[in-house]
N, C-alpha and C. Protein backbone atom coordinates (compact mmCIF):
# COMPACT_ATOMS: atom_id res chain seq x y z
N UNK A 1 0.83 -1.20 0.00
CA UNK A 1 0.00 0.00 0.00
C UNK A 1 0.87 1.25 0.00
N UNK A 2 1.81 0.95 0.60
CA UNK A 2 2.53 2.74 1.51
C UNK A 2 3.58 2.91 -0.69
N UNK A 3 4.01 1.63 -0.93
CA UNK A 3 4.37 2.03 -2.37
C UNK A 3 3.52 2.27 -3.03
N UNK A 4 2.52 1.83 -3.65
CA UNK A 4 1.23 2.31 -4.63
C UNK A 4 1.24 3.70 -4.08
N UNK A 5 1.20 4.38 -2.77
CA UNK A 5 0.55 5.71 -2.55
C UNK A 5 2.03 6.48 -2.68
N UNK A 6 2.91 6.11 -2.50
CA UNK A 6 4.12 6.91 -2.99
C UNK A 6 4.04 6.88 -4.21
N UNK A 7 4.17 6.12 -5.20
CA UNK A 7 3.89 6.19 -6.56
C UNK A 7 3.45 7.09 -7.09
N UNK A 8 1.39 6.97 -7.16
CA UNK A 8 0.60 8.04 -7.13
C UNK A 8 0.91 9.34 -6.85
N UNK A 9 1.33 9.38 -5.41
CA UNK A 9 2.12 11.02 -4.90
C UNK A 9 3.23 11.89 -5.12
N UNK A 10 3.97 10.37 -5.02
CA UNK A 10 5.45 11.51 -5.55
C UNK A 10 5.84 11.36 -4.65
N UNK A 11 5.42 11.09 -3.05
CA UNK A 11 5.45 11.84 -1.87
C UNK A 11 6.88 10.33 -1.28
N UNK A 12 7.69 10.43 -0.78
CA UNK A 12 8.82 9.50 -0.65
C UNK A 12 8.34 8.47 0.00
N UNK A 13 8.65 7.02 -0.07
CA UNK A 13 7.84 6.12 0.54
C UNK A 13 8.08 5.74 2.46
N UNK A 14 9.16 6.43 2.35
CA UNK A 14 9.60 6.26 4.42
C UNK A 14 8.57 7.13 4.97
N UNK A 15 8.20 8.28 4.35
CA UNK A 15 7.01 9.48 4.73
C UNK A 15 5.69 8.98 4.71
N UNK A 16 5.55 8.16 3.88
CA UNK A 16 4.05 7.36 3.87
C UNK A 16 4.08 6.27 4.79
N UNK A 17 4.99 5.51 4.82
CA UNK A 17 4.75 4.57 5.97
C UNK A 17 4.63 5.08 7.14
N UNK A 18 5.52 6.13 7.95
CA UNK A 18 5.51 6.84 8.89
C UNK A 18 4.05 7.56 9.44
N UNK A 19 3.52 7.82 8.17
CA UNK A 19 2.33 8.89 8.34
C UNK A 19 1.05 7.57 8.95
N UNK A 20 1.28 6.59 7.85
CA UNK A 20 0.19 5.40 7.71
C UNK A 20 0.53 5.00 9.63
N UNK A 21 1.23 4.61 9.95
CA UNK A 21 1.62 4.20 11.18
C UNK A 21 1.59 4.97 12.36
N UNK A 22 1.56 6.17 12.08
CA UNK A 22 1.02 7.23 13.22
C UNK A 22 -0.49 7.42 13.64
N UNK A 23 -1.03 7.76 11.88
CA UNK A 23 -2.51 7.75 12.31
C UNK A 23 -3.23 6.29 12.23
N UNK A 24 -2.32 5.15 11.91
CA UNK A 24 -3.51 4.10 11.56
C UNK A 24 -2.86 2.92 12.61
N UNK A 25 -1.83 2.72 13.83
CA UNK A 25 -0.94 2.38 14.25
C UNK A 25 -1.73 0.64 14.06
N UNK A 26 -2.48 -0.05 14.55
CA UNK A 26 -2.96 -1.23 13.98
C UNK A 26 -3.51 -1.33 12.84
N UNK A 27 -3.27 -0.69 11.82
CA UNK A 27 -3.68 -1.03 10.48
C UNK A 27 -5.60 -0.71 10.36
N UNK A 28 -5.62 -0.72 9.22
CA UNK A 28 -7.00 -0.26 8.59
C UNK A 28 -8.28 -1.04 9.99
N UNK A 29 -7.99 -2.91 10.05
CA UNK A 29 -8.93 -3.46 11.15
C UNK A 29 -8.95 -2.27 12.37
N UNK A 30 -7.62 -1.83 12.73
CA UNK A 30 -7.52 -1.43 13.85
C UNK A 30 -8.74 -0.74 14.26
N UNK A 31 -8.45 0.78 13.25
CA UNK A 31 -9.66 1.56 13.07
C UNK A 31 -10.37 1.37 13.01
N UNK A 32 -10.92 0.58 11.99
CA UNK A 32 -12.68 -0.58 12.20
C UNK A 32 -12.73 -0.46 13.32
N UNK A 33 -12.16 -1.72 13.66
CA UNK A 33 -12.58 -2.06 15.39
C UNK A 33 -12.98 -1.26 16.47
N UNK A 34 -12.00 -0.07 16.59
CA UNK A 34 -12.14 1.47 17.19
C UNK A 34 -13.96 1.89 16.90
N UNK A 35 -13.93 1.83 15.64
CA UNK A 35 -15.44 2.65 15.59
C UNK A 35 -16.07 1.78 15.73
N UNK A 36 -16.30 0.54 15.69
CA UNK A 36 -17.09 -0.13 15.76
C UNK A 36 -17.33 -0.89 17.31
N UNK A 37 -16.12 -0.59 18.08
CA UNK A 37 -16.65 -0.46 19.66
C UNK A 37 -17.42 0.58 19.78
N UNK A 38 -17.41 1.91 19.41
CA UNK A 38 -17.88 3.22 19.77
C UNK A 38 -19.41 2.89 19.45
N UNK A 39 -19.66 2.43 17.92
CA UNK A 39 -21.21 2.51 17.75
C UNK A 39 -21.85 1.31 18.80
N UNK A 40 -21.15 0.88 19.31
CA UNK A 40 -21.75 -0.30 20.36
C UNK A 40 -22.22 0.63 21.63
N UNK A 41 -22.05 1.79 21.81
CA UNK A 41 -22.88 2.48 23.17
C UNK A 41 -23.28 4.01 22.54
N UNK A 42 -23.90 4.13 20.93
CA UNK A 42 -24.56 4.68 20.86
C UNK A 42 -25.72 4.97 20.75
N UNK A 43 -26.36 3.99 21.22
CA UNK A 43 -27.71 3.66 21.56
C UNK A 43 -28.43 4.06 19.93
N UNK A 44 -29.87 4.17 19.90
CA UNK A 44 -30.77 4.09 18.10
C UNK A 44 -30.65 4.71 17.47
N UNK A 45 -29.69 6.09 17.77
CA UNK A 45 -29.43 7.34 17.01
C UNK A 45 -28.69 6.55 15.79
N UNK A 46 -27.55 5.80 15.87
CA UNK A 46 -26.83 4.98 14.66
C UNK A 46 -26.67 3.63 15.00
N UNK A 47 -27.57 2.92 15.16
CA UNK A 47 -28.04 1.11 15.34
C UNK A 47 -27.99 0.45 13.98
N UNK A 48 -28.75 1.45 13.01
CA UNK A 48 -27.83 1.25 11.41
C UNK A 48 -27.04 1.01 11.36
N UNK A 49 -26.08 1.86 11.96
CA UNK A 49 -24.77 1.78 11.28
C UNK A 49 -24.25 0.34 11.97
N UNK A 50 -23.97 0.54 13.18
CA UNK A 50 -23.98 -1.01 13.93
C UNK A 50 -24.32 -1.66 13.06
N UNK A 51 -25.52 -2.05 12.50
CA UNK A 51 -25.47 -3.65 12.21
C UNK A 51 -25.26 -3.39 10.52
N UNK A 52 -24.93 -2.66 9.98
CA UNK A 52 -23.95 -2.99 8.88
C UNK A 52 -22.54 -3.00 9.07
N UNK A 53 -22.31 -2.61 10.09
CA UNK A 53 -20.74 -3.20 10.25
C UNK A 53 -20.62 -4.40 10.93
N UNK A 54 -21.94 -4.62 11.34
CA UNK A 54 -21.71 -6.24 11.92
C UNK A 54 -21.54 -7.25 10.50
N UNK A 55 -22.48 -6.20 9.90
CA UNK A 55 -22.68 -7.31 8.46
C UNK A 55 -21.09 -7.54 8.07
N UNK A 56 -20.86 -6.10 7.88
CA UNK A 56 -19.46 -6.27 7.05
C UNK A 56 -18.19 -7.41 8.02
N UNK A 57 -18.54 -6.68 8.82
CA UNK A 57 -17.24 -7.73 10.37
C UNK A 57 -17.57 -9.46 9.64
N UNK A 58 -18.54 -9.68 9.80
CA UNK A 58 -18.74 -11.04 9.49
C UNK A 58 -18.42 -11.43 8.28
N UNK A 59 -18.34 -10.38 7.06
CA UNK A 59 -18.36 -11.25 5.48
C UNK A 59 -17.10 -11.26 5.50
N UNK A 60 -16.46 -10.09 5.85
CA UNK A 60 -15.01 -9.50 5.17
C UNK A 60 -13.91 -10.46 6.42
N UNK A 61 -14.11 -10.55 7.53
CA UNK A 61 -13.00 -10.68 7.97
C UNK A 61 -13.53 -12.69 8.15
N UNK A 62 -14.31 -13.13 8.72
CA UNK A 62 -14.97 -14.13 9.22
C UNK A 62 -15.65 -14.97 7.75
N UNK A 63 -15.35 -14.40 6.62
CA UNK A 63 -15.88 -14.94 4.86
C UNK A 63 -17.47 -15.99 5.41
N UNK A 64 -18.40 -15.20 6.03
CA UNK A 64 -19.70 -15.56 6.09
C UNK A 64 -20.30 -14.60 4.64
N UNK A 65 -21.04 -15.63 4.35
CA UNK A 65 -21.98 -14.70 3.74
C UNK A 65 -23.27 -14.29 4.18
N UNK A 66 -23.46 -12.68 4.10
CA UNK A 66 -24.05 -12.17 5.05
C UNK A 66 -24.91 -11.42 4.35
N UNK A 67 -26.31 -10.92 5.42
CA UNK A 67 -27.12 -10.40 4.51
C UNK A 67 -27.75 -9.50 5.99
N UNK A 68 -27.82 -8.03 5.73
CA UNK A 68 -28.50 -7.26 6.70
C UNK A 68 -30.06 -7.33 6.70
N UNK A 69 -30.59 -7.94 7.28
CA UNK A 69 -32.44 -8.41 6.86
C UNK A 69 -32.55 -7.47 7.91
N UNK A 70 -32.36 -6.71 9.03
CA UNK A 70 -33.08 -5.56 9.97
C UNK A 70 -34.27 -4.92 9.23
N UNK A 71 -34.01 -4.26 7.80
CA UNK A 71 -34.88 -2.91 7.46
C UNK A 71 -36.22 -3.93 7.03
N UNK A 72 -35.66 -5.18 6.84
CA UNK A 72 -37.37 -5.47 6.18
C UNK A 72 -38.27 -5.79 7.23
N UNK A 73 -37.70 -5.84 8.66
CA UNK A 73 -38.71 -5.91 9.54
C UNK A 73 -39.31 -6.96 9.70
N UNK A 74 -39.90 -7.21 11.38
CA UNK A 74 -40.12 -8.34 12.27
C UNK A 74 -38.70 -9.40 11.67
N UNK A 75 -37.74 -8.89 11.75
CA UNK A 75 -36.31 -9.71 11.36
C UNK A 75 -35.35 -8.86 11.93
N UNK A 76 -34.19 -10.01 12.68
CA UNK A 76 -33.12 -9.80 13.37
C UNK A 76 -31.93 -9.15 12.39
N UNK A 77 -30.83 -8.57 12.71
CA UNK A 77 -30.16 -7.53 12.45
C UNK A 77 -29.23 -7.93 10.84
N UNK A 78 -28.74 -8.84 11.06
CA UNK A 78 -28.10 -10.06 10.66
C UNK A 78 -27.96 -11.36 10.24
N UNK A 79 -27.93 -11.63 8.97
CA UNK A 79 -28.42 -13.04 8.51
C UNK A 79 -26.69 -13.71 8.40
N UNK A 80 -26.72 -14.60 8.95
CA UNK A 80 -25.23 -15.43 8.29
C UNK A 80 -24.82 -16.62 8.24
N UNK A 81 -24.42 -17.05 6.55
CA UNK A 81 -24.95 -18.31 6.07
C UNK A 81 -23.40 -18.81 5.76
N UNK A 82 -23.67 -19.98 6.34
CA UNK A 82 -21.94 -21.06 6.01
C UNK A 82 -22.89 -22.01 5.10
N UNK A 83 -22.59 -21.85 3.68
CA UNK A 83 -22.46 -22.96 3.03
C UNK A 83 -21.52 -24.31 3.34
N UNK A 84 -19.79 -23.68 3.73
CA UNK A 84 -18.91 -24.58 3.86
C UNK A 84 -19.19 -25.68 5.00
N UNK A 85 -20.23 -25.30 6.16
CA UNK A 85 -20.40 -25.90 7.32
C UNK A 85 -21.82 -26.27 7.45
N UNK A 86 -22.37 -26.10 6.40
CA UNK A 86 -24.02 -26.01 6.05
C UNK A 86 -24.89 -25.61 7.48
N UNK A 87 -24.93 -24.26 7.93
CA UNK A 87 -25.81 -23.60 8.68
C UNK A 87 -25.83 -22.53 8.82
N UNK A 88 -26.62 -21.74 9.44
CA UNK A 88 -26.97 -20.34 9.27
C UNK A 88 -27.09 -20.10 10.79
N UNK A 89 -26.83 -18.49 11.22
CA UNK A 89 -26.90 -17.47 12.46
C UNK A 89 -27.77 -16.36 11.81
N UNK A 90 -27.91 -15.89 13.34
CA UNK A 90 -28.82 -14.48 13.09
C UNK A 90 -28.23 -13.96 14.64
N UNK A 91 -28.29 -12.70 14.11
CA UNK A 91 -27.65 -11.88 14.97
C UNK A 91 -28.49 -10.42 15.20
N UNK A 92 -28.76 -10.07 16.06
CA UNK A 92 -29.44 -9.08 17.36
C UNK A 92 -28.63 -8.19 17.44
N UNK A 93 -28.16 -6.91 17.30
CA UNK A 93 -27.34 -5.80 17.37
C UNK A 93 -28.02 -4.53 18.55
N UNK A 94 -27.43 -4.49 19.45
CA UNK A 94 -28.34 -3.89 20.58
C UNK A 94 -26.94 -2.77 20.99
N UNK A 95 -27.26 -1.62 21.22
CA UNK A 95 -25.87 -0.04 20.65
C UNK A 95 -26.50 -0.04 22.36
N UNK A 96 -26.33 -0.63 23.44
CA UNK A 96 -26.76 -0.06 24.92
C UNK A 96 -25.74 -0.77 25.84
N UNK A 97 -25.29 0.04 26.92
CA UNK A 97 -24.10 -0.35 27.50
C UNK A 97 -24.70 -1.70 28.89
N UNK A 98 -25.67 -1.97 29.20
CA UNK A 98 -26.20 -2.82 29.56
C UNK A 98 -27.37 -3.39 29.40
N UNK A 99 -26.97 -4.21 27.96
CA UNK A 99 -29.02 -4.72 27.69
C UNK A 99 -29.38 -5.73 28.70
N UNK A 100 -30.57 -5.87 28.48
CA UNK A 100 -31.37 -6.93 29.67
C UNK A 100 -31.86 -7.38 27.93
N UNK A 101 -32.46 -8.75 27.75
CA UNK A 101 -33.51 -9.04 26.74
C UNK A 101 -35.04 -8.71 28.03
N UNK A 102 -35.89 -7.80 27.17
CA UNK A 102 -37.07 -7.73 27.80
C UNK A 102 -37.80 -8.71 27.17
N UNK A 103 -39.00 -8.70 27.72
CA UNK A 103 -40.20 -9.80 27.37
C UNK A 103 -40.86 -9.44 25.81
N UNK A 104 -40.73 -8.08 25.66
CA UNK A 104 -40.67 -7.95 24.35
C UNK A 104 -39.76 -8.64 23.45
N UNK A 105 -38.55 -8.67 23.34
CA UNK A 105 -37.62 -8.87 22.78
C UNK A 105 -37.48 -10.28 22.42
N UNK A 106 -37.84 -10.84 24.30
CA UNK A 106 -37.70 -12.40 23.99
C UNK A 106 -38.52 -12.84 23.11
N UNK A 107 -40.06 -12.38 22.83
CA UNK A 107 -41.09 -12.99 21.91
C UNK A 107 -40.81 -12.50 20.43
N UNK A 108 -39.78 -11.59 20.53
CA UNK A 108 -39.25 -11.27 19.09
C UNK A 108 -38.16 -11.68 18.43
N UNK A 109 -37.72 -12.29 19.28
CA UNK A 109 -36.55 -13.70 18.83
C UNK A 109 -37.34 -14.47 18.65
N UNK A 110 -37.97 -15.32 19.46
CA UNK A 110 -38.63 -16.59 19.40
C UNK A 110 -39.42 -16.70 18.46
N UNK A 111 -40.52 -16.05 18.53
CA UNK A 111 -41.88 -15.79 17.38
C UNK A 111 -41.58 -15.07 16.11
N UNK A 112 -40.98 -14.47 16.27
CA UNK A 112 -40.72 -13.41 14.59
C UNK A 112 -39.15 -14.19 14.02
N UNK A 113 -38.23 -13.81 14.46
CA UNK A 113 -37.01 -14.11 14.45
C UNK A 113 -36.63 -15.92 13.96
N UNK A 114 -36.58 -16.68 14.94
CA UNK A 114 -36.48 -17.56 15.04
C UNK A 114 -37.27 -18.63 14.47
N UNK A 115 -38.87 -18.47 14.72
CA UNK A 115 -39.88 -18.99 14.45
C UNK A 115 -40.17 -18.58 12.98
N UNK A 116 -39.80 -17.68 12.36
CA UNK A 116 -40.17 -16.90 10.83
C UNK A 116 -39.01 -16.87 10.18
N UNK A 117 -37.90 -17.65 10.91
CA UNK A 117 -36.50 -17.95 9.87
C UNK A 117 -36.13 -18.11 8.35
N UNK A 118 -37.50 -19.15 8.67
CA UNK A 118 -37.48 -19.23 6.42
C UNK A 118 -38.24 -18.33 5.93
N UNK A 119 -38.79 -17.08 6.24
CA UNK A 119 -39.24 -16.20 5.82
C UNK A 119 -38.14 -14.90 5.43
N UNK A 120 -37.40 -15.13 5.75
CA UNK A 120 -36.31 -14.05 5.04
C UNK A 120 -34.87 -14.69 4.88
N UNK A 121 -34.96 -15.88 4.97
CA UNK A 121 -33.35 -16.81 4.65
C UNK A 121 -34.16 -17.87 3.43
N UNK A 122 -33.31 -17.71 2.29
CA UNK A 122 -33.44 -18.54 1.51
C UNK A 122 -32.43 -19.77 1.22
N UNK A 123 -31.53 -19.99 2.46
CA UNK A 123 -30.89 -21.10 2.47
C UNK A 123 -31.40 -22.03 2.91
N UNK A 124 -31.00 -23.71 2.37
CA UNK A 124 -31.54 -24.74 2.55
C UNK A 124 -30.75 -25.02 4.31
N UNK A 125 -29.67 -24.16 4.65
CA UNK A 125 -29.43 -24.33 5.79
C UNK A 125 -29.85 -23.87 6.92
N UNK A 126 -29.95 -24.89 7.75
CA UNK A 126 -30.73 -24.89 9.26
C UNK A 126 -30.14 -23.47 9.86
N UNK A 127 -31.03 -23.18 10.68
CA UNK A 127 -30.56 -22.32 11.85
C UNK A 127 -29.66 -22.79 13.15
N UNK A 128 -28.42 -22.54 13.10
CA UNK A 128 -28.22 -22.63 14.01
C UNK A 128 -28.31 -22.26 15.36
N UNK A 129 -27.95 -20.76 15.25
CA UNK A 129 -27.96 -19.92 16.70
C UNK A 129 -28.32 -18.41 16.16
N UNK A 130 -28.70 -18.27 17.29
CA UNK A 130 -28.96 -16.69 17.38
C UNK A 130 -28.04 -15.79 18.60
N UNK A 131 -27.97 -14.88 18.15
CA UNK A 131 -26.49 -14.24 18.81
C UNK A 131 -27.27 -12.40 19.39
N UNK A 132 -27.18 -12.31 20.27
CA UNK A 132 -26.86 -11.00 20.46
C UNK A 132 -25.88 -10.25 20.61
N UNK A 133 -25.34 -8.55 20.15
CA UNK A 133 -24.17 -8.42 20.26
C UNK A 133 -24.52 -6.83 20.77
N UNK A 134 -23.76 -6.41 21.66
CA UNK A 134 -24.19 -5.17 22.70
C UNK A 134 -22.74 -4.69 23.35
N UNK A 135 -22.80 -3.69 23.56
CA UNK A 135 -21.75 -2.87 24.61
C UNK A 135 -21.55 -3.78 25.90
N UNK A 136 -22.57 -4.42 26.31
CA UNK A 136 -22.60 -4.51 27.22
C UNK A 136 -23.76 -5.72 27.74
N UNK A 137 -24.15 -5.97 28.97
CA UNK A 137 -25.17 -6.90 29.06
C UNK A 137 -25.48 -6.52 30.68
N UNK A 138 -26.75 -6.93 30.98
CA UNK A 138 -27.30 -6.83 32.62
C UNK A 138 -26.72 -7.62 33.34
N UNK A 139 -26.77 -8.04 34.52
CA UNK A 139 -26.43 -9.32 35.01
C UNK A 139 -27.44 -10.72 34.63
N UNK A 140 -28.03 -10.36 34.41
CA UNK A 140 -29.33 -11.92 34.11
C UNK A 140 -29.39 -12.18 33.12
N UNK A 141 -28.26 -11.66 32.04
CA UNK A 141 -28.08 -12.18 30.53
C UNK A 141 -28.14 -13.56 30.22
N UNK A 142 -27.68 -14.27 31.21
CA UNK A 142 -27.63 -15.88 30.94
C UNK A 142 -29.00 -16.51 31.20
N UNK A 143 -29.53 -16.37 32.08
CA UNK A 143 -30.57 -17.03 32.18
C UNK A 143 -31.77 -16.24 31.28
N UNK A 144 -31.74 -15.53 30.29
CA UNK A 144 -32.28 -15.15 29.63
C UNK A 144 -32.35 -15.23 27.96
N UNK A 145 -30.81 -15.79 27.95
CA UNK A 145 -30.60 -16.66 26.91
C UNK A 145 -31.34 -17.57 27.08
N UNK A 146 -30.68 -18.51 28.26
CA UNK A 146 -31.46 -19.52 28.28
C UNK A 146 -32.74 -20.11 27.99
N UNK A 147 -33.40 -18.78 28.81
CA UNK A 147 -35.35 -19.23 28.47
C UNK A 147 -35.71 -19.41 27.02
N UNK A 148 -35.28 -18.12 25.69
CA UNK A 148 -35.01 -18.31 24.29
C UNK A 148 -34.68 -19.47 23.80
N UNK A 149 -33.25 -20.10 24.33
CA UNK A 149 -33.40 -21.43 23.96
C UNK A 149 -34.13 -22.26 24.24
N UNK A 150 -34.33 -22.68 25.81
CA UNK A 150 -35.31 -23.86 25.64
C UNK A 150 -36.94 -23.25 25.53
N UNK A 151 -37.13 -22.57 25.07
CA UNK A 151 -38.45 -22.26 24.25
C UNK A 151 -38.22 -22.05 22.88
N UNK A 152 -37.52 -21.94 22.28
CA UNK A 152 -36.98 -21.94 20.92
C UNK A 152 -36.68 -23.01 20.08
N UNK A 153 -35.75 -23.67 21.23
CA UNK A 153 -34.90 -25.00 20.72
C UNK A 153 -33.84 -24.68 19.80
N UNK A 154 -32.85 -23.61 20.06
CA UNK A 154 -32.26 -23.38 19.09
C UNK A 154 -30.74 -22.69 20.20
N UNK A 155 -29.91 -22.35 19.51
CA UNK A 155 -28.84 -22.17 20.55
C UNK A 155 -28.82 -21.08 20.40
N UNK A 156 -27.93 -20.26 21.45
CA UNK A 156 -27.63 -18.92 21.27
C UNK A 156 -26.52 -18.16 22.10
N UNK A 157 -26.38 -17.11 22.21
CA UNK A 157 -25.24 -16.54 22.91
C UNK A 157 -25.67 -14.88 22.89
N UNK A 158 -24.83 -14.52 24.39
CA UNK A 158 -24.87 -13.08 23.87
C UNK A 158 -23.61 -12.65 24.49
N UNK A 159 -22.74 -11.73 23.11
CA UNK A 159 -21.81 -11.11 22.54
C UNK A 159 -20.84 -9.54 23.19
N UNK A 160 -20.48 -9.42 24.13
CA UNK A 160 -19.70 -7.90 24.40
C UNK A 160 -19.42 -7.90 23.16
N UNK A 161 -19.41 -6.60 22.99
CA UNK A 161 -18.73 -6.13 21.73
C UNK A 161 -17.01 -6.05 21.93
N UNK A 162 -16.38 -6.18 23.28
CA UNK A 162 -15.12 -6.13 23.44
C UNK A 162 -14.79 -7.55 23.26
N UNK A 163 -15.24 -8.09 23.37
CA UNK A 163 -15.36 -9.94 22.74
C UNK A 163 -15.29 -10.17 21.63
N UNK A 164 -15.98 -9.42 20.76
CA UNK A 164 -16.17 -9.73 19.55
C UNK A 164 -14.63 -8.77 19.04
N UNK A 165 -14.22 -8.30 19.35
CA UNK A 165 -12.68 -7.48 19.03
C UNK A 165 -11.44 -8.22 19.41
N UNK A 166 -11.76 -9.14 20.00
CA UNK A 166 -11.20 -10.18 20.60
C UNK A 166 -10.84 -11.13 19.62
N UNK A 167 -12.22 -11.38 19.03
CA UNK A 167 -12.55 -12.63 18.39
C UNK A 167 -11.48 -12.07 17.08
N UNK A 168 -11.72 -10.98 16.88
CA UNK A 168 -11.48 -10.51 15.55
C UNK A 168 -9.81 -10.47 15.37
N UNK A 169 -9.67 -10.05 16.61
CA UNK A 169 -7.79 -9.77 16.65
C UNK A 169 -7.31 -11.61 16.81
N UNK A 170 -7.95 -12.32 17.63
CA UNK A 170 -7.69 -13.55 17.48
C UNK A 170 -7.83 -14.41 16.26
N UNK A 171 -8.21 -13.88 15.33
CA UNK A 171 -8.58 -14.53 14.22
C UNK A 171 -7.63 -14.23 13.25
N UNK A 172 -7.04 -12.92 13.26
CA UNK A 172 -5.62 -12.73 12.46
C UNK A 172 -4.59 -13.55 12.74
N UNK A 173 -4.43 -14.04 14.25
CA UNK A 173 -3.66 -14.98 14.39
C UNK A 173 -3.40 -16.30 13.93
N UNK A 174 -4.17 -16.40 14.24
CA UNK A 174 -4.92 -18.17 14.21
C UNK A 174 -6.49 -18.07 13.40
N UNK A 175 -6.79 -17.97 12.41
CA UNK A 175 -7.80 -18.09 11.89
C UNK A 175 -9.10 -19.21 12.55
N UNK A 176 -10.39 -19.27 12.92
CA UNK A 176 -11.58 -19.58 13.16
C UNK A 176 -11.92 -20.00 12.16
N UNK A 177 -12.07 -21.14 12.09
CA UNK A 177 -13.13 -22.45 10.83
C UNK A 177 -14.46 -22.02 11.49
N UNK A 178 -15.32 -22.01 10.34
CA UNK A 178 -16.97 -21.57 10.72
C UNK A 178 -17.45 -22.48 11.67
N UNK A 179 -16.66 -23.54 11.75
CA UNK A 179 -17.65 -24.70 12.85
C UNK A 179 -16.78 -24.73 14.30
N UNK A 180 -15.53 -23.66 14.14
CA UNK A 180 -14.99 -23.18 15.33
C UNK A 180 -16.14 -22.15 15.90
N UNK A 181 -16.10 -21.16 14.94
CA UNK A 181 -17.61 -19.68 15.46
C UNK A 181 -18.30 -20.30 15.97
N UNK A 182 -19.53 -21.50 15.26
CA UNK A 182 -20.32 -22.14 15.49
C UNK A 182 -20.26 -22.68 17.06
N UNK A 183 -19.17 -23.77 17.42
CA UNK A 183 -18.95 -23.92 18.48
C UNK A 183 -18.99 -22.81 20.00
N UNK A 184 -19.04 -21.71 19.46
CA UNK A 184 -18.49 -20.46 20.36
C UNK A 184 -20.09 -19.58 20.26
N UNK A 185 -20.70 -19.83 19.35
CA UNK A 185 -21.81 -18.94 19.38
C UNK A 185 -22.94 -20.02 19.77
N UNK A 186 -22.82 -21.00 20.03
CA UNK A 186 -24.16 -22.13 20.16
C UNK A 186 -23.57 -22.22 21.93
N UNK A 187 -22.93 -21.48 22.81
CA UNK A 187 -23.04 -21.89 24.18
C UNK A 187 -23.88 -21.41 25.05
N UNK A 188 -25.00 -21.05 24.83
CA UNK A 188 -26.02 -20.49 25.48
C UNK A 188 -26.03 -20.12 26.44
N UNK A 189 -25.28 -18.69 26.69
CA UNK A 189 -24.26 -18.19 27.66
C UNK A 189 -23.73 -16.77 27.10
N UNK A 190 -23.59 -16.03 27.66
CA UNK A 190 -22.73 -14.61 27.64
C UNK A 190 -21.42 -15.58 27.44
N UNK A 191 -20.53 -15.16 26.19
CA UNK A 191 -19.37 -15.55 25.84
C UNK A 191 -18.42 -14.75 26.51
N UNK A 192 -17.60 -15.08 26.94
CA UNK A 192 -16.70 -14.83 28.03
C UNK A 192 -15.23 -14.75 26.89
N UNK A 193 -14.04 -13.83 26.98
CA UNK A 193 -13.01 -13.97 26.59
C UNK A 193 -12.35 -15.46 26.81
N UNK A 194 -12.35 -15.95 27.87
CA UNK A 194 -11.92 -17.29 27.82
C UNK A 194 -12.46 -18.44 27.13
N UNK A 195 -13.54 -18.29 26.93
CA UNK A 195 -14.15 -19.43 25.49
C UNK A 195 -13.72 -18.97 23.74
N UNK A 196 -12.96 -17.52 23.94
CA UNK A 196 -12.40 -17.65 22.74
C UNK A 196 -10.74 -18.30 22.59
């Protein structure tokens, strides 16, 4: 990169790396990541934006193919389909520094979400899990997963967004097979840094 933009510029290539490395010091993800913790506690003002960068987090770095189903409504934030592992996630994007799932919410996973799956996924693949992903979580996050699942029958998890930055920086390392994610998003449980 820092040669292509010296090229283009003219501008000497030790000056471009220098510059690139001051303002971008972990590289282009870095920055992602940066804003994309931030839109995690900006509550509905930009919840958009959130869950298209969830979209993108998942295609680009995690090669899901992904589909933002939020705007068409009574549908979760996030569609994401492993052909290679044959199953599908859906993902919940919540911009609040401690969600609770309310009783609303839960019947909107279960009944709309979950229950209306083949209504906006046209893959022959099953559902696996459903994921929430938030700034943050209440304390009774787990047992609130829980009830979703065993009224659902389906697995799930819910996501810090400092987890999921985790996941992401861990994945440059050591790359995640979709049926590694899978494993990590079906524990029906607030995912903890140590299960990554």
């Amino acid at each position: 990169l820092t040669d292509v933009i010296a090229e283009k510029t003219g501008i000497d290539g030790k000056f471009v790396e220098e510059t690139l490395l001051k303002f971008y010091p972990r590289g282009a993800i870095g920055s992602f990541m940066t804003e994309y913790f931030e839109m995690a506690f900006r509550g509905r003002d930009e919840a958009t934006e959130f869950e298209r960068a969830t979209t993108c987090l998942f295609k680009d770095v995690f090669n899901f193919e992904t589909h933002h189903v939020g705007p068409i409504g009574l549908t979760p934030d996030v569609l994401l389909i492993s052909d290679q592992e044959g199953y599908c996630g859906i993902i919940d994007n919540k911009a609040y520094s401690k969600y609770s799932i309310s009783n609303d919410h839960h019947n909107r996973m279960v009944h709309n979400y979950i229950e209306g799956f083949s209504r906006y996924c046209q893959s022959q693949n099953p559902l696996a899990f459903f994921s929430y992903i938030a700034g943050g979580f209440g304390n009774n996050i787990n047992g609130q997963i829980q009830s979703i699942v065993h009224e659902a029958g389906v697995h799930g998890c819910a996501f810090a967004v400092t987890n999921v930055i985790q996941l992401v920086e861990k994945h440059q390392v050591m790359p995640y097979s979709h049926l590694d994610l899978k494993d990590i998003f079906t524990l029906d449980r607030q995912v903890l840094l140590s299960d990554l």
